[in-house]
Structure formats: structure tokens, C-alpha cells
C-alpha atoms as a PDB file:
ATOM      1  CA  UNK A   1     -40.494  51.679  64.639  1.00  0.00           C
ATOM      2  CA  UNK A   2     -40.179  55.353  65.388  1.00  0.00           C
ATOM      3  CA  UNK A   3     -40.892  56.202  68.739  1.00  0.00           C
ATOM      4  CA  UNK A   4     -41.568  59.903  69.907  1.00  0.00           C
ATOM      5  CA  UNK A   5     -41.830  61.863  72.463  1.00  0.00           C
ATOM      6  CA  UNK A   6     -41.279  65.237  73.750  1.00  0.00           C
ATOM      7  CA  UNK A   7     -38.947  66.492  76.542  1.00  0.00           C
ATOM      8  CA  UNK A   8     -41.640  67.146  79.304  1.00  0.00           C
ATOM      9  CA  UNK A   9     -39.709  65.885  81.894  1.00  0.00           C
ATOM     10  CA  UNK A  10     -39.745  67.753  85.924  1.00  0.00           C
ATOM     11  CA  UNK A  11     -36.787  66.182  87.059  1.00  0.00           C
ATOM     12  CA  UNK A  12     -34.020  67.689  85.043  1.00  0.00           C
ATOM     13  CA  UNK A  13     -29.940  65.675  84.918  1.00  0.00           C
ATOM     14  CA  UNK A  14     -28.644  67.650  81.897  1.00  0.00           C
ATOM     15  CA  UNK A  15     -28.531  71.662  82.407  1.00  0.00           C
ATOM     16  CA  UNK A  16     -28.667  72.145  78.505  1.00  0.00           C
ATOM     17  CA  UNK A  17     -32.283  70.153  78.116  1.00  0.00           C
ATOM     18  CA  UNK A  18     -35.170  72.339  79.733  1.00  0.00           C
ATOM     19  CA  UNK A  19     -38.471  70.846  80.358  1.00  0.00           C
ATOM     20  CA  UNK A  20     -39.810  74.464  78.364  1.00  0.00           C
ATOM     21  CA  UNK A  21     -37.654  73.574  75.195  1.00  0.00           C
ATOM     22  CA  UNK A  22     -38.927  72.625  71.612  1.00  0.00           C
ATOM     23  CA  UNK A  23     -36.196  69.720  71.679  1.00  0.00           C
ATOM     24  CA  UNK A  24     -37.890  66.543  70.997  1.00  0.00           C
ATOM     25  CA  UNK A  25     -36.579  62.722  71.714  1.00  0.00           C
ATOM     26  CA  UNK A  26     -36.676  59.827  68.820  1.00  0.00           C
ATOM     27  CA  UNK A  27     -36.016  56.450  69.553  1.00  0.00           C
ATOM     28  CA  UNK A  28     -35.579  54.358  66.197  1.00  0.00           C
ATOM     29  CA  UNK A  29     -35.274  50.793  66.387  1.00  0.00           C
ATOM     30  CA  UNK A  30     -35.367  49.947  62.024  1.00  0.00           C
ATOM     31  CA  UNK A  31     -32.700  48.204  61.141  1.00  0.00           C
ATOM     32  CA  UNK A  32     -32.425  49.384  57.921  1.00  0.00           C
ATOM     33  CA  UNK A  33     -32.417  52.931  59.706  1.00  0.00           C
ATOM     34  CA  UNK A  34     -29.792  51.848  62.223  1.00  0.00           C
ATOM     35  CA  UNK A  35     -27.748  50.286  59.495  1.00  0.00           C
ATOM     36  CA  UNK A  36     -27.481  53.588  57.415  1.00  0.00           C
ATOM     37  CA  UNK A  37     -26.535  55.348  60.698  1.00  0.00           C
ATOM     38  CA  UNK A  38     -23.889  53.707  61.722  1.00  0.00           C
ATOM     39  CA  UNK A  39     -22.367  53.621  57.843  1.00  0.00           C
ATOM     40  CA  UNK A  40     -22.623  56.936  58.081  1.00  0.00           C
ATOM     41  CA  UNK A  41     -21.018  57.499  61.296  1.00  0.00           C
ATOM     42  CA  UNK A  42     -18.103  55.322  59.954  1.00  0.00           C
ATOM     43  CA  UNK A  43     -17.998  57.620  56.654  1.00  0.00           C
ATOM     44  CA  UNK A  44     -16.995  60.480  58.962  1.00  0.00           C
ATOM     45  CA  UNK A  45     -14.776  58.717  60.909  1.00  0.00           C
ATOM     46  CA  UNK A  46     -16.637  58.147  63.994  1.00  0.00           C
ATOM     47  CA  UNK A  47     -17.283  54.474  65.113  1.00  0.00           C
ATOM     48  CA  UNK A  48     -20.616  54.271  67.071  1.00  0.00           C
ATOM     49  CA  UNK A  49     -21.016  51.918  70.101  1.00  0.00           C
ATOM     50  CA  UNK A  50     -23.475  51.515  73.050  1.00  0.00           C
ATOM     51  CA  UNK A  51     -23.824  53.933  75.457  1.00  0.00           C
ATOM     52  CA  UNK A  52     -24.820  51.357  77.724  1.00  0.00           C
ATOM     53  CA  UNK A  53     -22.041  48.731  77.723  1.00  0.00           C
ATOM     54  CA  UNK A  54     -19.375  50.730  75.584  1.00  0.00           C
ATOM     55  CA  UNK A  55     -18.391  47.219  73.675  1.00  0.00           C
ATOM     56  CA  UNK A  56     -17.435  47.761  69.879  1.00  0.00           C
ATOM     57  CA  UNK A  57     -18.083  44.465  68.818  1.00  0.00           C
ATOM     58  CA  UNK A  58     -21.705  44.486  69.484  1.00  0.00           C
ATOM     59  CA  UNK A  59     -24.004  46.038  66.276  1.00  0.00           C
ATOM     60  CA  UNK A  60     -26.429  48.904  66.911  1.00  0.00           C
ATOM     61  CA  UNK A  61     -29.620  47.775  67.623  1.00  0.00           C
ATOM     62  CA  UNK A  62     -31.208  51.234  68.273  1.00  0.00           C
ATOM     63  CA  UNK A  63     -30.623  54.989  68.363  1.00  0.00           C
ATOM     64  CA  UNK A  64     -31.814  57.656  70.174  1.00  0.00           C
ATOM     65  CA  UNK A  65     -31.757  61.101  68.682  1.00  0.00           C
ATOM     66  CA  UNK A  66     -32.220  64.618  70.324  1.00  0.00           C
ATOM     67  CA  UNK A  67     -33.932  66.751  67.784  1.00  0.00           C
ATOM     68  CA  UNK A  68     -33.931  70.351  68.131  1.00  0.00           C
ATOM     69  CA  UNK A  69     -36.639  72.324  66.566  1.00  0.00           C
ATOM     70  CA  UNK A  70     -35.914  75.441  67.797  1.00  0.00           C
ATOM     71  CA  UNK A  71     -35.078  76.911  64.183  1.00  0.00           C
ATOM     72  CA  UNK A  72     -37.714  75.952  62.182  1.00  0.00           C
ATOM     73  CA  UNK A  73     -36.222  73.017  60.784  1.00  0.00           C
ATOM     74  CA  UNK A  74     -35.650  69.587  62.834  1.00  0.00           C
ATOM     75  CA  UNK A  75     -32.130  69.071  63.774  1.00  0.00           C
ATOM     76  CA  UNK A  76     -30.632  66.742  65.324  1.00  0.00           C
ATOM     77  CA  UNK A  77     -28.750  67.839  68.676  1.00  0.00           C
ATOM     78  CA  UNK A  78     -26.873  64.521  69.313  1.00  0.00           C
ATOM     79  CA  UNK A  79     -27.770  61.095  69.546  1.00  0.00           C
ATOM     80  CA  UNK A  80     -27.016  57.813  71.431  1.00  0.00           C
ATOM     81  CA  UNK A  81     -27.315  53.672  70.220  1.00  0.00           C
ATOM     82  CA  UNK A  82     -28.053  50.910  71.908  1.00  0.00           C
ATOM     83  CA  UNK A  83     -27.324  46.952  71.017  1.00  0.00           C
ATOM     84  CA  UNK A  84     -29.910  44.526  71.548  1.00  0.00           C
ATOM     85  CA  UNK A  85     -29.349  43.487  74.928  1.00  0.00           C
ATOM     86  CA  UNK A  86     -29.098  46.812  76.310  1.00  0.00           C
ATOM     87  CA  UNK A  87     -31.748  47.877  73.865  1.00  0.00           C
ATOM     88  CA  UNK A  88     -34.447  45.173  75.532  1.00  0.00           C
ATOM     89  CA  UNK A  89     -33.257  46.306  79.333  1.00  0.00           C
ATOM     90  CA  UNK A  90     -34.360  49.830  77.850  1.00  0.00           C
ATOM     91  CA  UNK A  91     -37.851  48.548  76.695  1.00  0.00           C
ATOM     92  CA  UNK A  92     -37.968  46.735  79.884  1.00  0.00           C
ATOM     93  CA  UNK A  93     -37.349  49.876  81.849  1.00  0.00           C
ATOM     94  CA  UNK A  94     -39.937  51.847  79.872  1.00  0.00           C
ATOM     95  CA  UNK A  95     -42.608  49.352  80.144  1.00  0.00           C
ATOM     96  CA  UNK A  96     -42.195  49.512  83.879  1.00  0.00           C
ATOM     97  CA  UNK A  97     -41.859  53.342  84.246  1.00  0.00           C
ATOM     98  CA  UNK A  98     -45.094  54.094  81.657  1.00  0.00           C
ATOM     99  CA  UNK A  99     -47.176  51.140  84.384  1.00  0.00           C
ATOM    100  CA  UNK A 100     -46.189  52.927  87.412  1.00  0.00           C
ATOM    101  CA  UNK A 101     -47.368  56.547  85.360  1.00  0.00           C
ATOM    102  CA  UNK A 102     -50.449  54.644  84.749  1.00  0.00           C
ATOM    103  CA  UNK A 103     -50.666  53.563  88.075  1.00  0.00           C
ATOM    104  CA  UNK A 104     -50.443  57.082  90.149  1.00  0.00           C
ATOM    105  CA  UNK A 105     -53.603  58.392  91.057  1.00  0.00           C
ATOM    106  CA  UNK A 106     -54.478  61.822  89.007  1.00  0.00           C
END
């Protein structure tokens, strides 16, 4: 499953993603995806772990990718995996964040 959405966020942590940019969040959970990813992480030399719990032995579950649009063509601008234990805490912690959107009054 491809999950989408875009960076329209008020509360701003990182200086280099405004809330006005094109950039545009993916989260990809398909394994076959994932799989590819990380064999092509490996083919340059880079060995991808959580950025959760950091431990190497654990497969990829799920990555997140920054795409940046800004060009005309969809980049990406970095990107971040998850296993499957931190990768259910984050679908735990969305579920609860989209209720409590749903919940505020208008």
C-alpha cells in the first residue's frame, strides 16, 4: 500500500520542510517494494536500518520517502524505513492522531 500525503503541517521540527513547499510524504509498506529498496541501497553501499530502533538485524518493513516536486519531476529528497514492530507503533500512532483530528470541533 502506498500511502500519501502532503506536507501541510503548522508545527514545523525540520527548518528545510516548509508547510508552503511542493514536497510531498510517501509511506510504502509492499514488500516487494521494500525488498527492491533495500537491494538497492546495498548495491550502493549503504545498508538501510530503522530509524526507530537503529538494529541491523531486523528487515525493512516500510519506507518513508520525501518527494520533492519542486522541478517538475518527482524526486525523492531522502527517505527513512521502518521494521515491523516499529512499523505497527507507527500505524498505531497515526490511527490515534487522525481520531483526535476527527475529534476537534471545526
Amino acid at each position: 500500500m502506498i500511502r500519501s500525503k502532503a506536507l501541510s503541517i503548522n508545527r514545523n521540527d525540520s527548518p528545510e520542510i516548509s508547510a508552503e513547499s511542493d514536497e510531498e510524504l510517501l509511506l510504502i509498506d509492499d514488500s516487494m517494494f521494500v525488498s527492491a529498496f533495500v537491494r538497492a541501497g546495498e548495491r550502493h553501499g549503504k545498508q538501510l536500518v530503522c530509524v526507530a530502533c537503529c538494529h541491523p538485524a531486523r528487515p525493512l518493513r516500510a519506507v518513508l520517502l520525501l518527494l520533492d516536486a519542486t522541478d517538475g519531476a518527482d524526486e525523492c529528497a531522502g527517505s527513512v524505513g521502518f521494521c515491523l514492530e516499529c512499523y505497527r507503533d507507527l500505524n498505531e500512532r497515526m490511527f490515534h492522531d487522525a481520531v483526535l483530528r476527527a475529534s476537534k470541533p471545526a
